[in-house]
N, C-alpha and C. Protein backbone atom coordinates (compact mmCIF):
# COMPACT_ATOMS: atom_id res chain seq x y z
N UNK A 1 0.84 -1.19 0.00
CA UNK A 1 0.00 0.00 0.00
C UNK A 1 0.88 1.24 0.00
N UNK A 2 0.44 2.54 -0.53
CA UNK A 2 0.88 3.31 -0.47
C UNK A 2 0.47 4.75 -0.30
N UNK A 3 0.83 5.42 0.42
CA UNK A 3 0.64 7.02 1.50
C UNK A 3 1.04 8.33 0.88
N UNK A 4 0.51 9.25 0.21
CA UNK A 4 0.97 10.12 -0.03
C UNK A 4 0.09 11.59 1.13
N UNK A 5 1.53 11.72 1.38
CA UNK A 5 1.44 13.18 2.11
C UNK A 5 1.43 14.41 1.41
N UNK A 6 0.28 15.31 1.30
CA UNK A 6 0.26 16.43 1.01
C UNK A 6 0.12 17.96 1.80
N UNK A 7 0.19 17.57 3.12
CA UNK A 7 0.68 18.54 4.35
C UNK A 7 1.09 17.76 5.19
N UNK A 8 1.71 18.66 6.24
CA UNK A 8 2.54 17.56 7.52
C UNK A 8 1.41 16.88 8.32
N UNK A 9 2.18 15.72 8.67
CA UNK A 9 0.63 15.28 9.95
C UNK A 9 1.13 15.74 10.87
N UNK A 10 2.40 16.03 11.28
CA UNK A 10 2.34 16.20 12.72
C UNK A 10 1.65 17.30 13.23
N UNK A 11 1.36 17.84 12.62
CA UNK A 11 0.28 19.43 12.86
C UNK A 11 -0.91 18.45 13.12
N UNK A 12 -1.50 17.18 13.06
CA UNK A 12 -2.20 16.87 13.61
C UNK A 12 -2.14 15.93 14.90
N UNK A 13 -1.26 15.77 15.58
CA UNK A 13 -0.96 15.42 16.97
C UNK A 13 -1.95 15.58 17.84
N UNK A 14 -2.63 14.10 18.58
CA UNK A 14 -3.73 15.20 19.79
C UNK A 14 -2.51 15.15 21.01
N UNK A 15 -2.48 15.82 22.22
CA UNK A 15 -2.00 15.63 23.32
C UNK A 15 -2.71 14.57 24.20
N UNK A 16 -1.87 14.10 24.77
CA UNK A 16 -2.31 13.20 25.69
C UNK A 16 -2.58 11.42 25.25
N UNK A 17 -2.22 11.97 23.79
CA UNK A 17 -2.59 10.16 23.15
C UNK A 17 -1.03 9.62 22.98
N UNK A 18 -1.05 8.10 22.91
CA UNK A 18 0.49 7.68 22.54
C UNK A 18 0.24 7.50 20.84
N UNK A 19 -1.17 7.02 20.06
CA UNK A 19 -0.84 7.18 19.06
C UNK A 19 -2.04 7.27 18.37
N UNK A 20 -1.70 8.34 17.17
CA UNK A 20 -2.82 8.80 16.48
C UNK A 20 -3.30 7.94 14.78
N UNK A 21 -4.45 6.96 14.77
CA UNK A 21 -4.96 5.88 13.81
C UNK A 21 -5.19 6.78 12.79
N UNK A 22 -5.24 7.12 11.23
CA UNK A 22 -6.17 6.76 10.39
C UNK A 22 -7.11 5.66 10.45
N UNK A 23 -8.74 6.19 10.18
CA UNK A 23 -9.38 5.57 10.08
C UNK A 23 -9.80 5.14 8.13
N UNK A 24 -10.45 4.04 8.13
CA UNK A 24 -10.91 3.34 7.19
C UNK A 24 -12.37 3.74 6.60
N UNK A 25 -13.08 3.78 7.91
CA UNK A 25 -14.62 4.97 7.71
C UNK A 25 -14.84 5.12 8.98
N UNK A 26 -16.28 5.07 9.05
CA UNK A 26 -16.80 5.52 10.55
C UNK A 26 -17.02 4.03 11.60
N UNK A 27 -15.90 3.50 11.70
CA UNK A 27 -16.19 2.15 12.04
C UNK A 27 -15.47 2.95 13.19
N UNK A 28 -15.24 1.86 14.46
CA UNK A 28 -13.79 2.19 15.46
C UNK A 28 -12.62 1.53 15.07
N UNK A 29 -12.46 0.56 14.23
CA UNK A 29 -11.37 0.08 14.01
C UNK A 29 -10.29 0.93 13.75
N UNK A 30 -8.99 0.56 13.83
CA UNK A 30 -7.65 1.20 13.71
C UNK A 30 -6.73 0.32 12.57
N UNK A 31 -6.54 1.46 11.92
CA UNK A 31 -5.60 0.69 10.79
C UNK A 31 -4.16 0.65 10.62
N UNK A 32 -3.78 -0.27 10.23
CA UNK A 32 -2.63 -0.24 10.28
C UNK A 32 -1.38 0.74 8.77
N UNK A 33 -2.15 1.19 7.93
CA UNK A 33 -1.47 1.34 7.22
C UNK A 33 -1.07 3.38 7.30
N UNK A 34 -1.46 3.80 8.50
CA UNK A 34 -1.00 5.31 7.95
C UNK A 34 -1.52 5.30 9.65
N UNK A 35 -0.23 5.86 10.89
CA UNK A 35 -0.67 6.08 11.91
C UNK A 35 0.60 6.87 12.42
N UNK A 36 0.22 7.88 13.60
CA UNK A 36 1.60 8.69 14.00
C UNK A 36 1.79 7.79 15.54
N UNK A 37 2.76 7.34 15.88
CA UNK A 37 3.51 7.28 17.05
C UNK A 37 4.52 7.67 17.89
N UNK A 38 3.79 7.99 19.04
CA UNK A 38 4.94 8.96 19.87
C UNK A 38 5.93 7.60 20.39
N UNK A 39 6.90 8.32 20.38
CA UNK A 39 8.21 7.49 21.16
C UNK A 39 7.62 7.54 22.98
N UNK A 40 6.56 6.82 23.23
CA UNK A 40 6.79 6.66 24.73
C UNK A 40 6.57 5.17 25.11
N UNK A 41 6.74 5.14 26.26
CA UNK A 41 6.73 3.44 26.95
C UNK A 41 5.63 3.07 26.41
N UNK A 42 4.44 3.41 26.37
CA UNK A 42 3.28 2.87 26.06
C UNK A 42 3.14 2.04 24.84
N UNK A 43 3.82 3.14 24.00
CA UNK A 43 3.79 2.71 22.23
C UNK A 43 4.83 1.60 21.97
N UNK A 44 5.91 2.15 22.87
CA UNK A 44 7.14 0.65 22.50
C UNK A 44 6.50 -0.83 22.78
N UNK A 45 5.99 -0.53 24.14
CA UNK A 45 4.86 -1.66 24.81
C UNK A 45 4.12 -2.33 23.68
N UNK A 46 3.79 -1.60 23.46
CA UNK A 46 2.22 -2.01 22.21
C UNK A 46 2.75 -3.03 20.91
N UNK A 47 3.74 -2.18 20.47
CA UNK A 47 4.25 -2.73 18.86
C UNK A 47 5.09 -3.94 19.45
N UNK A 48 5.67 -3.88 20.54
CA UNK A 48 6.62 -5.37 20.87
C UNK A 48 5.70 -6.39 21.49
N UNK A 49 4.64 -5.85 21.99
CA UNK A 49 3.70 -7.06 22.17
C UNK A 49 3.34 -7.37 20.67
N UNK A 50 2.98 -6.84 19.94
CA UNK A 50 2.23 -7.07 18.45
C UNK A 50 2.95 -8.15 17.84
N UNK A 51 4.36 -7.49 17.33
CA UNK A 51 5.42 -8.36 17.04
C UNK A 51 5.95 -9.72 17.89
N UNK A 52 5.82 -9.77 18.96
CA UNK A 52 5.92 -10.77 20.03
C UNK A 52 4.30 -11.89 19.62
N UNK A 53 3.77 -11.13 19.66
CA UNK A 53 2.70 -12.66 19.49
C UNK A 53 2.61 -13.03 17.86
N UNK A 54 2.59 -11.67 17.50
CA UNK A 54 2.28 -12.02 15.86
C UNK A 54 3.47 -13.36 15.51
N UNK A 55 4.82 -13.54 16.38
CA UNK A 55 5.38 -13.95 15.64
C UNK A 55 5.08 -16.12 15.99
N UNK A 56 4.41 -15.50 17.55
CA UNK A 56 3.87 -16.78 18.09
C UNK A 56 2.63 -17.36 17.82
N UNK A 57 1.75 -16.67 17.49
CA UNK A 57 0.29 -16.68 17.08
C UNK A 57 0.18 -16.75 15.59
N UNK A 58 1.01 -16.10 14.77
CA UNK A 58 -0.39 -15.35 13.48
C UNK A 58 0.46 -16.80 12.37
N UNK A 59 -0.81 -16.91 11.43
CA UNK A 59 -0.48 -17.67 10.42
C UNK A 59 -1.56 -17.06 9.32
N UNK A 60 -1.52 -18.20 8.15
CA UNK A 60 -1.91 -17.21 6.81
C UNK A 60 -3.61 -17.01 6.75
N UNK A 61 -4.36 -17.33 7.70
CA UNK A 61 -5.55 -16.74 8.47
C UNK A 61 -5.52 -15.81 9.13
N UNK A 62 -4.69 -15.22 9.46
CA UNK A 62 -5.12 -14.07 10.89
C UNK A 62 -4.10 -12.99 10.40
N UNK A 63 -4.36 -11.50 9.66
CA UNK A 63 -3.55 -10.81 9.48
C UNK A 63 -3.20 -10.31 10.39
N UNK A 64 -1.74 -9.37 10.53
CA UNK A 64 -1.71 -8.43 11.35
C UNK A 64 -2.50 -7.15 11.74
N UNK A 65 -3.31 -6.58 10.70
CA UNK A 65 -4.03 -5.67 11.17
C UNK A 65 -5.13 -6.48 12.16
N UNK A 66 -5.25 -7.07 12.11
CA UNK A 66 -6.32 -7.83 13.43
C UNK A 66 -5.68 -8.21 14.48
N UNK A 67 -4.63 -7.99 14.63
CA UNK A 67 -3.46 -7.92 15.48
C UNK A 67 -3.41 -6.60 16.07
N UNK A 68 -3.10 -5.99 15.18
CA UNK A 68 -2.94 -4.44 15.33
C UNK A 68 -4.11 -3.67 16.69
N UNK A 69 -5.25 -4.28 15.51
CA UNK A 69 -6.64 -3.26 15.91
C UNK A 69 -7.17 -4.49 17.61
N UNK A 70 -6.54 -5.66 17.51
CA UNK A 70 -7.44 -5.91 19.36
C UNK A 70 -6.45 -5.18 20.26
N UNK A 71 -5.00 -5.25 20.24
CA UNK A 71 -4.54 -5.09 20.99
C UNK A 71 -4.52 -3.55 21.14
N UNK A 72 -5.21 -2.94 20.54
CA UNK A 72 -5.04 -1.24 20.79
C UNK A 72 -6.52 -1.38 21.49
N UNK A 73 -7.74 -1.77 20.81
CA UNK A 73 -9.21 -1.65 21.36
C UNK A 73 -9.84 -2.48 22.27
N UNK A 74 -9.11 -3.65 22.02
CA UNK A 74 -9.29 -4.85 23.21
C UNK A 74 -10.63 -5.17 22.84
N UNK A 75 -11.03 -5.03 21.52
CA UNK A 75 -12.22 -5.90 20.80
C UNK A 75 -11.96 -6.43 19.59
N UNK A 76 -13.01 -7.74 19.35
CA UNK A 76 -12.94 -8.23 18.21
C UNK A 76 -13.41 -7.54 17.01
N UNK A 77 -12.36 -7.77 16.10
CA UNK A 77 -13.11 -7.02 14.79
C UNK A 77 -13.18 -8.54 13.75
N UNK A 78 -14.16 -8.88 13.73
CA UNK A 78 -14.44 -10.71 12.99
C UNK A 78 -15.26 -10.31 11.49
N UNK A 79 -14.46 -9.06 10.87
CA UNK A 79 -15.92 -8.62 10.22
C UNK A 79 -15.97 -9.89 8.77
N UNK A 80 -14.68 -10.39 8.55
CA UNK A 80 -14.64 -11.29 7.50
C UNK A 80 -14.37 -12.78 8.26
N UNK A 81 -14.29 -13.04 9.54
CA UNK A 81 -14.09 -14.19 10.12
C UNK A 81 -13.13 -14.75 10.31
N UNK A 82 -11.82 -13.35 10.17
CA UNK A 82 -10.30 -13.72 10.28
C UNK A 82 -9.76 -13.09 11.60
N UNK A 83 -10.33 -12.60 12.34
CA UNK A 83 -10.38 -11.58 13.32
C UNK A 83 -10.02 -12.52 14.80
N UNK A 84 -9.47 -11.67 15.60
CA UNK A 84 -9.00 -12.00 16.61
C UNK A 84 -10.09 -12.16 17.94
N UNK A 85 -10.67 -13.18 18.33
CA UNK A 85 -11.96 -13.62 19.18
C UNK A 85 -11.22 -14.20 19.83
N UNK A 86 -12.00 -14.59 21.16
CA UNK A 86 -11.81 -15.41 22.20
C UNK A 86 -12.08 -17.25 21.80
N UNK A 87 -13.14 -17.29 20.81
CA UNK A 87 -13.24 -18.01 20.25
C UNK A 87 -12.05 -19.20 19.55
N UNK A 88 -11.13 -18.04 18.81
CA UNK A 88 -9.94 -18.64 18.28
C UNK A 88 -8.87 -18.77 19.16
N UNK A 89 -8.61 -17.89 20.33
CA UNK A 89 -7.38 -17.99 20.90
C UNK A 89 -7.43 -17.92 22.13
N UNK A 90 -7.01 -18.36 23.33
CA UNK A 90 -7.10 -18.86 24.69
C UNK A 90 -7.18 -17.16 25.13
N UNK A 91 -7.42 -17.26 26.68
CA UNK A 91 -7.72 -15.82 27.04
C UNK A 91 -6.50 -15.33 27.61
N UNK A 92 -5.32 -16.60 28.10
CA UNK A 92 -4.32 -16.19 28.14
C UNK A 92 -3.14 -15.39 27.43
N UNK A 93 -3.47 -15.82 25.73
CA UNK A 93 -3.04 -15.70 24.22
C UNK A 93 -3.43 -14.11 24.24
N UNK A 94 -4.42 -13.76 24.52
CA UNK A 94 -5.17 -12.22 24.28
C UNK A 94 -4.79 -11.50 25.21
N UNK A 95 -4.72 -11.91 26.18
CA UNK A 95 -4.04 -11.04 27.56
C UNK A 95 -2.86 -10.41 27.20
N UNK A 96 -2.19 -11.48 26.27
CA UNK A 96 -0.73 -10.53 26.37
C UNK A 96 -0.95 -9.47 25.45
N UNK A 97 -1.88 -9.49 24.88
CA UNK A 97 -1.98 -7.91 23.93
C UNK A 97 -2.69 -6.70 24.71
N UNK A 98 -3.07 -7.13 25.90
CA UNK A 98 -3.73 -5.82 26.57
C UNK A 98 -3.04 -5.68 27.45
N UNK A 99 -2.03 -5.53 27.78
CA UNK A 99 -0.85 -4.89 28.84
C UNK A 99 -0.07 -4.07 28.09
N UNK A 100 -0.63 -2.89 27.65
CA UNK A 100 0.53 -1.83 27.18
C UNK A 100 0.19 -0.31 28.17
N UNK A 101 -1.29 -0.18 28.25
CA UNK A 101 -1.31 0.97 28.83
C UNK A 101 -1.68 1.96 27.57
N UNK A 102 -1.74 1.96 26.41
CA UNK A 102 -1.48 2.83 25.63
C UNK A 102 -2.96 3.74 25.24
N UNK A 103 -2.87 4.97 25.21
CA UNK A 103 -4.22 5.77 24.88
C UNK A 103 -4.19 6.35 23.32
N UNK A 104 -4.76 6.37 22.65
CA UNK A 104 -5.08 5.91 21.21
C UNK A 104 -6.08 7.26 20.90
N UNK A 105 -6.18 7.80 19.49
CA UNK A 105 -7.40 8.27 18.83
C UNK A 105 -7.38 8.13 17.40
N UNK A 106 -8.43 8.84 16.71
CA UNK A 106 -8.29 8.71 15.14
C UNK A 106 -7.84 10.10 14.41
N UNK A 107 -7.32 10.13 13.21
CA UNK A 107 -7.21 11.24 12.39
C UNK A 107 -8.59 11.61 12.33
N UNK A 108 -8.64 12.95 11.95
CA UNK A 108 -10.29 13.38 10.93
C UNK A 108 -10.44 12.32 9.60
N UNK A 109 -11.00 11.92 9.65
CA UNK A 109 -11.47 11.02 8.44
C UNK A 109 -11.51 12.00 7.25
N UNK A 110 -12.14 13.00 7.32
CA UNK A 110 -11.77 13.74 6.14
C UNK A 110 -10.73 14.48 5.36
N UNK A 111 -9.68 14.51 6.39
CA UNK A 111 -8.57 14.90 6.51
C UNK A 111 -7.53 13.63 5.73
N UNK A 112 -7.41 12.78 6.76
CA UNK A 112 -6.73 11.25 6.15
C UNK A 112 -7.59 10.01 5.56
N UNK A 113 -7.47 10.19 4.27
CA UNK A 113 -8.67 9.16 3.65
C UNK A 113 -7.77 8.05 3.05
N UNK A 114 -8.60 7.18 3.20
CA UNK A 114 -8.26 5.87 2.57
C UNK A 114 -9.25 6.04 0.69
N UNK A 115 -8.16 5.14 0.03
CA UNK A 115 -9.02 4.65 -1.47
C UNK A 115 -10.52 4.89 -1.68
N UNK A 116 -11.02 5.55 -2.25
CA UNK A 116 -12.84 4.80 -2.32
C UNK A 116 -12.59 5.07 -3.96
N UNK A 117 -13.89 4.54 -4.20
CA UNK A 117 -14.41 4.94 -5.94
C UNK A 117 -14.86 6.62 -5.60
N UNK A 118 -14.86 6.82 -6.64
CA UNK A 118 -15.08 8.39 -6.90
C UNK A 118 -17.20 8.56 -6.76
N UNK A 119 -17.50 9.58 -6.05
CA UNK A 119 -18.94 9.80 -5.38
C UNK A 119 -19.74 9.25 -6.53
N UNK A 120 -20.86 8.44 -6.66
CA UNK A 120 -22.09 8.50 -7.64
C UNK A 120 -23.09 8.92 -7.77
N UNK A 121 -23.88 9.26 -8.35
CA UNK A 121 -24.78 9.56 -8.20
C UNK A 121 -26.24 8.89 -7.02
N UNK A 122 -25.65 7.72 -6.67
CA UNK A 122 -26.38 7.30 -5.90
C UNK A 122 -25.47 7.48 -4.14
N UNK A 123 -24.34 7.58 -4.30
CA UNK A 123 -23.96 7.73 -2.88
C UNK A 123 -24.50 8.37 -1.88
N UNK A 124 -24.33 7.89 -0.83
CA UNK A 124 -24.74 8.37 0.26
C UNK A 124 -24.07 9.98 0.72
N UNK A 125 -25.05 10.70 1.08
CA UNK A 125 -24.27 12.32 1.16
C UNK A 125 -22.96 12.14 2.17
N UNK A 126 -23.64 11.43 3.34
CA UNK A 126 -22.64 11.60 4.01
C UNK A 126 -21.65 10.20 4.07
N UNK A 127 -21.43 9.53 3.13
CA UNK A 127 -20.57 8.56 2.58
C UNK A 127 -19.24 9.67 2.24
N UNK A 128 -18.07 9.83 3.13
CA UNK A 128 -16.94 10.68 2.52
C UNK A 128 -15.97 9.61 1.37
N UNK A 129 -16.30 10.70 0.16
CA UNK A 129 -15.41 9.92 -1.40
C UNK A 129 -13.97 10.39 -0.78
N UNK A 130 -12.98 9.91 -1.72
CA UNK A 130 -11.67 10.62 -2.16
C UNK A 130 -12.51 11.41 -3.32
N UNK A 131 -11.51 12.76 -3.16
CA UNK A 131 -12.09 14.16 -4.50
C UNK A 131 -13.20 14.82 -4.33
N UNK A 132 -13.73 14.60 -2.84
CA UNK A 132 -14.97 15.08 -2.78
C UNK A 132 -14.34 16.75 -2.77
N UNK A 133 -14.88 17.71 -2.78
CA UNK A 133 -14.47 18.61 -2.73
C UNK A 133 -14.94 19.23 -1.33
N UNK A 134 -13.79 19.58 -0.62
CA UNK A 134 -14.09 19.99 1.25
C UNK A 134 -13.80 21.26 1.54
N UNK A 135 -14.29 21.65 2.64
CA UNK A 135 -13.29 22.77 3.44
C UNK A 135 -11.63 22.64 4.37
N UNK A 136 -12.20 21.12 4.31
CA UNK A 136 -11.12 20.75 5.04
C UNK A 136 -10.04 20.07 4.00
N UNK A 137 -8.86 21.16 3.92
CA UNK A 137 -8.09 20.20 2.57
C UNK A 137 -7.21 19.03 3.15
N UNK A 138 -7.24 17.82 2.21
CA UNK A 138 -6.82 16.71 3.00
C UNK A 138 -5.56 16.64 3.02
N UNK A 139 -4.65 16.16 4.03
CA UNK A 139 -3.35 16.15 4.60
C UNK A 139 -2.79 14.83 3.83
N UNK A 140 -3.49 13.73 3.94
CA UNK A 140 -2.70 12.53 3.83
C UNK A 140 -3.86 11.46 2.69
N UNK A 141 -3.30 10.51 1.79
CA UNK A 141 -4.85 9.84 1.16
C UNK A 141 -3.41 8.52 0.98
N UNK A 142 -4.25 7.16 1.72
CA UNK A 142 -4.29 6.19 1.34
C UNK A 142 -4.47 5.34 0.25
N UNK A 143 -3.42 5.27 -0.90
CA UNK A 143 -4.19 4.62 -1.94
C UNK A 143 -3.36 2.93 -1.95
N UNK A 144 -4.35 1.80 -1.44
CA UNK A 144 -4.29 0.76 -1.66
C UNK A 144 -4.35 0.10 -2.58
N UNK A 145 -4.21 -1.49 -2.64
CA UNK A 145 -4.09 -2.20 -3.63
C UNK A 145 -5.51 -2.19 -4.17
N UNK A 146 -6.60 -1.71 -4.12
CA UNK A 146 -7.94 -1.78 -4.02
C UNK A 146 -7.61 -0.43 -5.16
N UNK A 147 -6.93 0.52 -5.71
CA UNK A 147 -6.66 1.14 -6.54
C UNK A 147 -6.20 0.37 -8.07
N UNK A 148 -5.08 -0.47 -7.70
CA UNK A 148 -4.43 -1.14 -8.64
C UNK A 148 -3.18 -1.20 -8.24
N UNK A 149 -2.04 -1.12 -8.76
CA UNK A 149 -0.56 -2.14 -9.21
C UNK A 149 -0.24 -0.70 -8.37
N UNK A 150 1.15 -0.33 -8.34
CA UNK A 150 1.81 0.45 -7.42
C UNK A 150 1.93 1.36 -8.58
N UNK A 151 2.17 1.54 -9.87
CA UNK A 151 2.08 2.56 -10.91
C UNK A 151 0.73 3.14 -10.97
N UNK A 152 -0.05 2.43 -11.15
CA UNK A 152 -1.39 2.87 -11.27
C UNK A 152 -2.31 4.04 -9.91
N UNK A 153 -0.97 3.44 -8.92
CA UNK A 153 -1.41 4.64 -7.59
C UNK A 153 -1.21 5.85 -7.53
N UNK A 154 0.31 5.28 -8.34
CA UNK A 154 0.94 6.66 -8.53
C UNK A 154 0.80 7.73 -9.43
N UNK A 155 0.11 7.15 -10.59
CA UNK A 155 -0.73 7.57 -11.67
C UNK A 155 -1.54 8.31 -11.00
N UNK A 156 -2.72 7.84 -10.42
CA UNK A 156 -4.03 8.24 -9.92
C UNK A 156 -3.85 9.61 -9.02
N UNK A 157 -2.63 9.72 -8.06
CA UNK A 157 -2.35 10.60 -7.24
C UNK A 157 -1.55 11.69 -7.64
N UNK A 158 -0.78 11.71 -8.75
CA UNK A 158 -0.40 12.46 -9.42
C UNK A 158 -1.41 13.58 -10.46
N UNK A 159 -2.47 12.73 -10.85
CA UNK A 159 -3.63 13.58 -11.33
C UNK A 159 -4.31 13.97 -10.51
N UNK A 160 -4.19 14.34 -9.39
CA UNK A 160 -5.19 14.62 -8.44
C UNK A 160 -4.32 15.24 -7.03
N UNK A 161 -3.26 15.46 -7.61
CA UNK A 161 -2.86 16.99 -6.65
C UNK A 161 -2.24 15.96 -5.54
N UNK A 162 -2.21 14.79 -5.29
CA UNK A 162 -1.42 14.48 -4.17
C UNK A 162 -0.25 13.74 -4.80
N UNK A 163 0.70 13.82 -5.88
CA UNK A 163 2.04 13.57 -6.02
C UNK A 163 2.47 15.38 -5.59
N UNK A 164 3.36 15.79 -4.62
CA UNK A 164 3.50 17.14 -4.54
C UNK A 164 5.20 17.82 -5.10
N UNK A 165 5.75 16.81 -5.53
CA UNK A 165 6.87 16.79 -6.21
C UNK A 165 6.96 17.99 -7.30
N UNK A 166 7.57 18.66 -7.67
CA UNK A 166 7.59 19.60 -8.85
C UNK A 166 8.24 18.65 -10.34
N UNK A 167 8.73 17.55 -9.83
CA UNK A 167 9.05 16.71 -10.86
C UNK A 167 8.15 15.72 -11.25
N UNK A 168 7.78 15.14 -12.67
CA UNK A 168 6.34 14.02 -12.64
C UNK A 168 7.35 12.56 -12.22
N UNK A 169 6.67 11.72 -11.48
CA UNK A 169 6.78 10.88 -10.74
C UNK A 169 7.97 9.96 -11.96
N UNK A 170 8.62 8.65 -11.42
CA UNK A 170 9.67 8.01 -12.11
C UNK A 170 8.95 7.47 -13.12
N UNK A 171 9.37 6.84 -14.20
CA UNK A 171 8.98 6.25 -15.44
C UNK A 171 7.70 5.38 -15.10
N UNK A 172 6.79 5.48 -15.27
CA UNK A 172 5.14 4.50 -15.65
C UNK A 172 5.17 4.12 -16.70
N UNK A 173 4.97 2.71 -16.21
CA UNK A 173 4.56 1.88 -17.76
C UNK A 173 3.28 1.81 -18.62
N UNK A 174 2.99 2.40 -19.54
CA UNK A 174 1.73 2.72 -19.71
C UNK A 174 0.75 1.82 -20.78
N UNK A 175 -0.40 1.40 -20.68
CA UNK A 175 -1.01 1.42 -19.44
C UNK A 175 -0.52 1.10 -18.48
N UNK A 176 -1.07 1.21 -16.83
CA UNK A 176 -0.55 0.92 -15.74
C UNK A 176 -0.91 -0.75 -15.55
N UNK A 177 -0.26 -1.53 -15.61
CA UNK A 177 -1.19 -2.69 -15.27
C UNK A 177 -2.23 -2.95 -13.98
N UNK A 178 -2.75 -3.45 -14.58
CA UNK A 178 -4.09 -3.48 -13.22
C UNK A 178 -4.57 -2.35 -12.66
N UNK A 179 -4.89 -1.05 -13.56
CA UNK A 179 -5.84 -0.59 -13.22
C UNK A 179 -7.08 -0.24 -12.77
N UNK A 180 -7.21 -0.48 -11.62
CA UNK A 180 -8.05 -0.83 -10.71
C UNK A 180 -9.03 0.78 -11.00
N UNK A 181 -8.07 1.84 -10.52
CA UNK A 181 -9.05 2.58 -10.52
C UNK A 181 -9.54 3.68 -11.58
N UNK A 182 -9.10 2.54 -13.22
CA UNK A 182 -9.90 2.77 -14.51
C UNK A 182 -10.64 2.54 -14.45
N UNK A 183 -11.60 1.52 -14.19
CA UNK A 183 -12.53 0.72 -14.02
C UNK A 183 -13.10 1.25 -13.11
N UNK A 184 -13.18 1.98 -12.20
CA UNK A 184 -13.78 2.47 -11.23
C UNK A 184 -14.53 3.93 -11.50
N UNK A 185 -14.51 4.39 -12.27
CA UNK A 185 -14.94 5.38 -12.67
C UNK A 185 -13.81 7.31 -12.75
N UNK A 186 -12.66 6.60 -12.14
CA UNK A 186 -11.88 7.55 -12.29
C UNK A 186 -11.11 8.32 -13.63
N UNK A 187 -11.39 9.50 -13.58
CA UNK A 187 -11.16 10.12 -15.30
C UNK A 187 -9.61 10.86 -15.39
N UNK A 188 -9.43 10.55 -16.59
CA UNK A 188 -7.94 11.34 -16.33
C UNK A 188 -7.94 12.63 -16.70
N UNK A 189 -7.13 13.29 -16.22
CA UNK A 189 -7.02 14.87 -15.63
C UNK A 189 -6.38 15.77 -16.69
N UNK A 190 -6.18 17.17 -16.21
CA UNK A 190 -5.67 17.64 -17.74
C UNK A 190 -3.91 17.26 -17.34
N UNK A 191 -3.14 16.98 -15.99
CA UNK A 191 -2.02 16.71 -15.66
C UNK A 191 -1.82 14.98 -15.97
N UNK A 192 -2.47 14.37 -16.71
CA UNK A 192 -2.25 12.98 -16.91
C UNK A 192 -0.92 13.18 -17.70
N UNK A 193 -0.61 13.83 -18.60
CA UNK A 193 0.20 13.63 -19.98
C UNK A 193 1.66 14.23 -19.01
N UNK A 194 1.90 15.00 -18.11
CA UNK A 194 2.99 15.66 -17.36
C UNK A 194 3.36 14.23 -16.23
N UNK A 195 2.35 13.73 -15.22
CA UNK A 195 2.43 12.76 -15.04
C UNK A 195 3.34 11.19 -15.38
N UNK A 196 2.90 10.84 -16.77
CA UNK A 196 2.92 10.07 -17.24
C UNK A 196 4.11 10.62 -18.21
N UNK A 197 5.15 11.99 -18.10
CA UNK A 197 6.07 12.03 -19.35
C UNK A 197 7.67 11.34 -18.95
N UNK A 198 7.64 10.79 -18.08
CA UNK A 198 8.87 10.52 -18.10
C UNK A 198 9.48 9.51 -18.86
């Protein structure tokens, strides 16, 4: 997956948290792919428990983000049935992920967005797209494999104001393979051809 920053996050720091999540939508879950962490006991706590069981526990059923997200919320997230329950793992097994101490919040969702398809005509108003047009200009956008191939991200974000480079991004092979988010309804921009000149 891949993160492009188009203002600093640390201007979004809350006080008093050890670490600040991007969210995915309006769920509580915590994701693992775009999060700020302070250097304190809490946070070292957290990620060496993660890594400590992940390396005793996890196999090609149980990702780490379900790793990630009990041991920060100390709930199950089972939403596809790969998720970390009491069910699957002794209560002793889970215990060791809730001894960090650590206090947690989320980015603005509108601020740090993850991938979506571009708004439809049928979307929900308050369904937040990527490109919606805000007051709040966004800092950071998630574009996953749920976009396409790692060119095709870079493609996509480059037409759309979050490559912030004054140079167009390294050589793209064109088409991008696996354009994910051709097919999705995404249009190319009048910066596609600057983009795409290297």
């Amino acid at each position: 997956s891949t993160s492009f920053f188009v203002q600093n996050p640390l201007y979004y720091d809350v006080q008093g948290t050890d670490v600040v999540f991007a969210a995915a939508g309006y769920g509580p879950f915590v994701e693992n792919s775009l999060f700020l962490a302070k250097p304190t006991a809490a946070s070292a706590r957290l990620f060496a428990a993660v890594v400590r069981w992940s390396i005793a526990n996890l196999n090609f059923t149980t990702g780490l983000q379900y790793v990630l997200d009990f041991a920060v919320r100390h709930q199950p997230d089972d939403r596809d049935g790969r998720g970390i329950t009491a069910a699957r793992f002794s209560e002793e097994a889970l215990e060791q992920l809730r001894q960090h101490g650590l206090t947690y919040t989320h980015f603005p969702l509108r601020r740090f967005m993850h991938y979506t398809t571009p708004r439809r005509e049928g979307t929900p108003r308050h369904f937040v797209c990527l490109g919606d047009l805000s007051e709040t200009p966004l800092v950071a956008a998630h574009l996953w494999s749920q976009a396409g191939s790692p060119d095709a991200r870079v493609l996509l974000a480059c037409q759309y104001n979050l490559w912030v480079s004054r140079e167009p991004p390294p050589r793209i092979e064109l088409p991008p393979e696996s354009c994910k988010w051709c097919k999705h309804g995404w249009r190319r921009t009048s910066r596609y051809d600057w983009c795409s000149s290297r």
